[in-house]
Protein backbone atom coordinates (compact mmCIF):
# COMPACT_ATOMS: atom_id res chain seq x y z
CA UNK A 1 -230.62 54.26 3.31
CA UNK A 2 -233.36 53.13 5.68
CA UNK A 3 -236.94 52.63 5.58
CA UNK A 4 -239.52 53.92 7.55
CA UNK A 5 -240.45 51.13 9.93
CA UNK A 6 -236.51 51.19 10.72
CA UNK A 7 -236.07 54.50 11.03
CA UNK A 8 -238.98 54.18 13.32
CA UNK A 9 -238.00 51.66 15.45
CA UNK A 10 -234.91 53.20 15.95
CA UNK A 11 -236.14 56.51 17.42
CA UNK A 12 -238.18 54.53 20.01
CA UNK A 13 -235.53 52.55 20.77
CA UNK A 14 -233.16 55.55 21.74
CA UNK A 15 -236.13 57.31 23.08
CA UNK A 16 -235.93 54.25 25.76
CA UNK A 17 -233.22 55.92 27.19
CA UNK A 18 -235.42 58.58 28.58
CA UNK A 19 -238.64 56.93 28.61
CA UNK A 20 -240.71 54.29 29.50
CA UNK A 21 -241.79 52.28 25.68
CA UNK A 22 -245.13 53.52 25.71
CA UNK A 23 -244.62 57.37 25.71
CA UNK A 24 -241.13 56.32 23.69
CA UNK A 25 -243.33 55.22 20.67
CA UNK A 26 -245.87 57.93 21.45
CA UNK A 27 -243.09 60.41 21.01
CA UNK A 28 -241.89 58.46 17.75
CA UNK A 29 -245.39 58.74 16.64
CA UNK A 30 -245.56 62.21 16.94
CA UNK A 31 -242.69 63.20 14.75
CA UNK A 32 -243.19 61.12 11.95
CA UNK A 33 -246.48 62.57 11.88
CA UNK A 34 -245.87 66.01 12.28
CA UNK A 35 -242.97 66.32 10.53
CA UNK A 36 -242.82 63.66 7.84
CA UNK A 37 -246.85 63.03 7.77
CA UNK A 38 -246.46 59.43 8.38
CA UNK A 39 -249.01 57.43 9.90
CA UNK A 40 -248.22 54.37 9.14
CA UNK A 41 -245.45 53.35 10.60
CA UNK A 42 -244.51 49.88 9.22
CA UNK A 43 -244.12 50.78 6.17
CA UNK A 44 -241.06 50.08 3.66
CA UNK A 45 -240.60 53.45 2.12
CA UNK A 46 -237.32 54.34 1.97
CA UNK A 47 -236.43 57.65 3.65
CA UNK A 48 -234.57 60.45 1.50
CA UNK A 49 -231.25 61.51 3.09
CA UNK A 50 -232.87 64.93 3.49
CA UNK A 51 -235.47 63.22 5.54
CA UNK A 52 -232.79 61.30 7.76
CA UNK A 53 -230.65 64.25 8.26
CA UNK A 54 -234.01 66.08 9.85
CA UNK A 55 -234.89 62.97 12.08
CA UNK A 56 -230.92 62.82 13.40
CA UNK A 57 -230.86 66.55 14.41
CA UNK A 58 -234.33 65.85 15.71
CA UNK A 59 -233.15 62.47 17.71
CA UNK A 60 -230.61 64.38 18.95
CA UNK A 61 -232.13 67.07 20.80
CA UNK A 62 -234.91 65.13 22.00
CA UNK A 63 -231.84 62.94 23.52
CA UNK A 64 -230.42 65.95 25.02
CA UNK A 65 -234.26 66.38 26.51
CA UNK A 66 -235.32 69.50 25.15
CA UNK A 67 -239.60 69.73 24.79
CA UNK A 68 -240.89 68.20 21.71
CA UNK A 69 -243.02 70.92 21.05
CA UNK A 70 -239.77 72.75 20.73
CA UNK A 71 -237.67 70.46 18.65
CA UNK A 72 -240.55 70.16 15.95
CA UNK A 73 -241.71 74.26 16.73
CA UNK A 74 -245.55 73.24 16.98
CA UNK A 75 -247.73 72.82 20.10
CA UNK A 76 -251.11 71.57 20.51
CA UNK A 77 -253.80 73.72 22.51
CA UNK A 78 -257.77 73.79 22.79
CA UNK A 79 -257.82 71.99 19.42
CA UNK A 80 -255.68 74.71 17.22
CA UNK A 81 -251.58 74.21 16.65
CA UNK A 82 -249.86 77.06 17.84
CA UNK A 83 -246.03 77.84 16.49
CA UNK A 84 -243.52 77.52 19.84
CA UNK A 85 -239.54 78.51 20.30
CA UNK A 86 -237.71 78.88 22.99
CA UNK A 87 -239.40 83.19 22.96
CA UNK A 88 -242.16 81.56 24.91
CA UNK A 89 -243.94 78.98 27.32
CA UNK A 90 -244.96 75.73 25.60
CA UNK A 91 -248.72 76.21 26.60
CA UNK A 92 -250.26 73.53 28.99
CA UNK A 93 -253.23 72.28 29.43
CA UNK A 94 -253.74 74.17 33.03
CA UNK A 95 -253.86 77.35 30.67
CA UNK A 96 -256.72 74.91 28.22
CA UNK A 97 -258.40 74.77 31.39
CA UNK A 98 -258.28 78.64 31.98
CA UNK A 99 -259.85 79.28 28.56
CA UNK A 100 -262.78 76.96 28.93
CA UNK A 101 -263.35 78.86 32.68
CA UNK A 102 -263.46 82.60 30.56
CA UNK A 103 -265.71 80.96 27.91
CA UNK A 104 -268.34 79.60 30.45
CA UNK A 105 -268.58 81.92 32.96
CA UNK A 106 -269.30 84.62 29.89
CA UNK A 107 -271.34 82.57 27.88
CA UNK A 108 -274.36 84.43 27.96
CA UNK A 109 -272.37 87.37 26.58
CA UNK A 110 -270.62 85.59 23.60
CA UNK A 111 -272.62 87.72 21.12
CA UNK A 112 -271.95 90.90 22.36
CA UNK A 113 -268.56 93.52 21.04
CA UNK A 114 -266.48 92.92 24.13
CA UNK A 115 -263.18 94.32 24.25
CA UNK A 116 -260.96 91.37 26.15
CA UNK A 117 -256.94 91.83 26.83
CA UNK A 118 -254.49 89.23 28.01
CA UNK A 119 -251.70 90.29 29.71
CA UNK A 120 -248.54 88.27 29.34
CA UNK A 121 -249.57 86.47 26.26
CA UNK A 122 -246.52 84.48 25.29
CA UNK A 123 -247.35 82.35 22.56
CA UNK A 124 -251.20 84.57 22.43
CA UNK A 125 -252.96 80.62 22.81
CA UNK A 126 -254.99 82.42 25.09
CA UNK A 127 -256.57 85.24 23.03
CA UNK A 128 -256.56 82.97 19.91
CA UNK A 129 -258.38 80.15 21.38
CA UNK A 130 -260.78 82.38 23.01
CA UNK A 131 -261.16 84.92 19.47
CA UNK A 132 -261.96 81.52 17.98
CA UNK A 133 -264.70 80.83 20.14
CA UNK A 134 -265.82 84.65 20.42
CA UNK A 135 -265.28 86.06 16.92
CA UNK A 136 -267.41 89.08 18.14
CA UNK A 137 -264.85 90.24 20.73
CA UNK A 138 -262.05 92.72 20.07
CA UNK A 139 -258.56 91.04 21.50
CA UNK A 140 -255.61 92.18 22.48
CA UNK A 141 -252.61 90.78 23.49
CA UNK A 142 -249.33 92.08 25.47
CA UNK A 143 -246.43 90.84 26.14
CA UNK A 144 -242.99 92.68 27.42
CA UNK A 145 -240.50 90.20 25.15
CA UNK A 146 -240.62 91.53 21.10
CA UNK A 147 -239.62 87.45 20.34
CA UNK A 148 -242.72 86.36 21.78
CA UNK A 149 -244.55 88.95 20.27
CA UNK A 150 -243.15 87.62 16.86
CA UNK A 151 -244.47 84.21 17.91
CA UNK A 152 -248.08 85.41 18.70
CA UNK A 153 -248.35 87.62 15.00
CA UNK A 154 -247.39 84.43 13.47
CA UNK A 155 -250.11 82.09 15.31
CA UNK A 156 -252.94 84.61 14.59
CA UNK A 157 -251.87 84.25 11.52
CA UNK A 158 -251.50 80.48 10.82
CA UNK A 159 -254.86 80.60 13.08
CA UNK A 160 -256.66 82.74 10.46
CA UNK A 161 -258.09 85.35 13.35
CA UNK A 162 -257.36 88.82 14.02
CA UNK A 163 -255.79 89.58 17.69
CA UNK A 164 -254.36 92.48 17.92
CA UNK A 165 -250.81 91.78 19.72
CA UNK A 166 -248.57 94.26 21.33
CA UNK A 167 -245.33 94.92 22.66
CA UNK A 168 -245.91 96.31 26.48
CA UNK A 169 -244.54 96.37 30.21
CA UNK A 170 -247.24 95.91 32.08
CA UNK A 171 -244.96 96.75 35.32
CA UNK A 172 -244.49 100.25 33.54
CA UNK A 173 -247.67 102.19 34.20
CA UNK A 174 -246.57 104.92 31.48
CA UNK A 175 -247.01 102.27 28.89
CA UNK A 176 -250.87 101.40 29.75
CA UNK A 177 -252.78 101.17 27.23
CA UNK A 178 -255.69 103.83 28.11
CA UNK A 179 -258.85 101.76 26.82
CA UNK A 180 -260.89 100.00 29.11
CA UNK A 181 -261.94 96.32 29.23
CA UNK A 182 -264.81 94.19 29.77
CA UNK A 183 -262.40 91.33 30.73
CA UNK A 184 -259.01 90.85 31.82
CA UNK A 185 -257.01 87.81 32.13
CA UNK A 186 -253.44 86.68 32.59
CA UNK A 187 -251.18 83.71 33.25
CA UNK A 188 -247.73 86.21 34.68
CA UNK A 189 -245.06 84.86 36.16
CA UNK A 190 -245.40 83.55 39.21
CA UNK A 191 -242.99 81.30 40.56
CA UNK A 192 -239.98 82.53 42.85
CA UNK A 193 -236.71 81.17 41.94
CA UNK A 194 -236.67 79.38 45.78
CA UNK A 195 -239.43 76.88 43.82
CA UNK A 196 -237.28 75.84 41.42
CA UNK A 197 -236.06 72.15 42.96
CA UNK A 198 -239.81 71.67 42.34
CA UNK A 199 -240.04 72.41 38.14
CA UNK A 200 -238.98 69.38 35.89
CA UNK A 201 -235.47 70.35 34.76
CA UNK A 202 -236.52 70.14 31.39
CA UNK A 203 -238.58 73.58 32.19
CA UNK A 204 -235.93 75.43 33.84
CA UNK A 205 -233.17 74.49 30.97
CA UNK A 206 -235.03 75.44 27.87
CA UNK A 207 -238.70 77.31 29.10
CA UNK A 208 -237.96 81.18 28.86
CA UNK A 209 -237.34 82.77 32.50
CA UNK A 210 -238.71 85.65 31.90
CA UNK A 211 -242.49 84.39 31.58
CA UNK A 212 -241.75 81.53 34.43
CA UNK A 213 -240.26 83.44 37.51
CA UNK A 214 -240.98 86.59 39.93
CA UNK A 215 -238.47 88.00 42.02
CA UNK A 216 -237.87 86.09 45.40
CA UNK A 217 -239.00 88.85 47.40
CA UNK A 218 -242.40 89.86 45.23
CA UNK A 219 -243.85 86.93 43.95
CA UNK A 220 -247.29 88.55 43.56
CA UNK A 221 -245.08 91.98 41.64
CA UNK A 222 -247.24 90.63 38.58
CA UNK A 223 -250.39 90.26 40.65
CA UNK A 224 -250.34 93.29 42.40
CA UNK A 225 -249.73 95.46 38.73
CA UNK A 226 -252.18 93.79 36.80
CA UNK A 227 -255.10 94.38 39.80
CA UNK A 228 -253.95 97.79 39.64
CA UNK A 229 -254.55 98.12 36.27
CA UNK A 230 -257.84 96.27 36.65
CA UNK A 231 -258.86 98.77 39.14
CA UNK A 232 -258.71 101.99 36.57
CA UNK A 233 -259.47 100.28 33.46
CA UNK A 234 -261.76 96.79 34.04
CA UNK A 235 -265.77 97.92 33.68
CA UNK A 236 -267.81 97.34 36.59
CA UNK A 237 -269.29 94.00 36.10
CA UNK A 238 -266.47 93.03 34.14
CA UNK A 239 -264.31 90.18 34.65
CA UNK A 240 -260.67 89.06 35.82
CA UNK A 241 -259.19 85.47 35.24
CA UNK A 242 -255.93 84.77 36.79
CA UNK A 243 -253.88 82.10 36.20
CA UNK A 244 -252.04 81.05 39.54
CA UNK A 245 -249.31 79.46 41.75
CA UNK A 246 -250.57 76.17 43.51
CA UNK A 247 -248.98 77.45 46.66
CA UNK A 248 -249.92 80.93 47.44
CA UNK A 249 -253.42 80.82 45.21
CA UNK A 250 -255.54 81.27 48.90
CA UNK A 251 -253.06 84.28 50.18
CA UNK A 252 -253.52 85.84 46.38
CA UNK A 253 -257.29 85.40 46.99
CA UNK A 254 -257.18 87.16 50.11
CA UNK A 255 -255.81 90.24 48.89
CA UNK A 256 -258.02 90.32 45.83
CA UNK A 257 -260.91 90.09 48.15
CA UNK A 258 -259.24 92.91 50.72
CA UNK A 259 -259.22 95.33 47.67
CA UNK A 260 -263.11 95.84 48.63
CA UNK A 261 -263.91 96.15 44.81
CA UNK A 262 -264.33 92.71 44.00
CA UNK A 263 -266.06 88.90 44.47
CA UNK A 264 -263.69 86.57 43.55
CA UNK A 265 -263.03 82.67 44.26
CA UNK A 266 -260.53 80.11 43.46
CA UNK A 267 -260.98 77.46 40.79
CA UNK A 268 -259.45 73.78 41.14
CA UNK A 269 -257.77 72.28 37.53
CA UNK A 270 -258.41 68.87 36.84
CA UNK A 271 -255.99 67.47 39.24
CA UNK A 272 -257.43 69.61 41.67
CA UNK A 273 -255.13 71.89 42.21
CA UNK A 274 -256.06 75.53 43.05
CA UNK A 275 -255.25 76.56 39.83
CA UNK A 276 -257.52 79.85 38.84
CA UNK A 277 -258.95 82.72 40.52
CA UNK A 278 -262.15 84.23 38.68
CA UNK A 279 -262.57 87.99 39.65
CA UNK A 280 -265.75 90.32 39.28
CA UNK A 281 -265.87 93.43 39.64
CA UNK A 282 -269.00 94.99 41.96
């Protein structure tokens, strides 16, 4: 039997192998407070075999460098905790960034009935966080894989709000859903599979392809559908938020702006990245 300041110690240790001490015992910390609700972490308690069974299958595939977020099936996101597996993207904090840009530039319209849908909604962090901001708006969420679907019921849930999620190709314009919006937003796919030497290999082996990449010869195929469907069914005035590709964000601007129907303009993330593109329509 061990205690828990061993059992501790010993996960950083190992963890060493991957990482530098400090995010090593950061990682440590993490699990023995999310899954054993441990704090303090010299203490002598000894640990049930139960409980050291669980932290070997978790050592293990954090050795094997799967996401955290994965191995303990939580993620953290604009202060909620959202249920992950490997049906969907372990939200970042880009996308945080893309929920405070839909909350501010509608602020002065956070009382009013608005009816919002996100398109690609994976884990639905994005119509959750923003339901829990905007409990007057009516949201809906799509997504084309029924696992992350499954995912997204179960975080509305376990986030007490009502999102209305639903299984949908948005690249099949039969399946449309024939209401219109007062704002759009998405985070599609949007990387071509020629950008993969640039993703952490940790992303490519366990993240979900489906929600990461575009074909090679379309990267904007997601793009190009959902401005479509903005163009029939967004409400003048209304708004767009995209969610985009470092790389091509300026070229993707440049066609949103050629459409004729819209103002638009890029928006940096914190590391300054060209990150967002915010989209009105005239």
């Amino acid at each position: 039997m061990s205690n828990i300041k061993d059992s501790f110690q010993h996960l950083v240790t190992q963890l060493q192998a991957l990482y530098e001490t400090r995010e090593a015992t950061n990682i440590a910390a993490i699990v023995f407070e999310d899954e054993f609700k441990v704090r303090n972490f010299k203490r002598l308690d000894v640990m049930s075999s139960e409980q050291l069974d669980r932290l070997a299958t978790i050592e293990k595939r954090l050795l094997e460098k799967e996401p955290m977020q994965y191995v303990l099936g939580m993620a953290d996101f604009y202060g909620l905790r959202f249920k992950v597996n490997s049906d969907v993207l372990i939200p970042r904090p880009e996308t945080e960034e893309l929920v405070l840009l839909v909350l501010e530039a509608t602020e002065s319209r956070k009382g009013e009935e608005l009816k919002v849908i996100d398109i690609g909604t994976g884990s639905g962090c994005i119509p959750i966080s923003i339901k829990k901001n905007r409990p007057a708006w009516d949201l809906t969420g799509l997504d084309v894989s029924p696992g992350a679907i499954a995912v997204a019921k179960g975080n509305a849930e376990l986030n007490d709000c009502q999102v209305d999620f639903k299984l949908l190709d948005i690249l099949d314009e039969s399946q449309w859903p024939k209401a219109t919006y007062d704002i759009i937003i998405s985070n599609p796919p949007y990387i071509p599979p020629s950008e993969k030497n640039l993703m952490p290999a940790q992303v490519i082996e366990f993240e979900p392809d489906l929600a990461l990449f575009t074909p090679e010869e379309d990267p904007f195929l997601f793009y190009h559908k959902i401005l479509d469907f903005t163009t029939r069914q967004l409400r003048p005035g209304g708004f767009l938020f995209f969610e985009c590709n470092e790389y091509n964000a300026q070229t993707l601007l440049e066609e949103v702006l050629g459409n004729g129907q819209y103002e638009a303009s890029i928006q940096k993330d914190l590391s300054g990245k060209d990150r967002m593109l915010k989209i009105s329509k005239k």
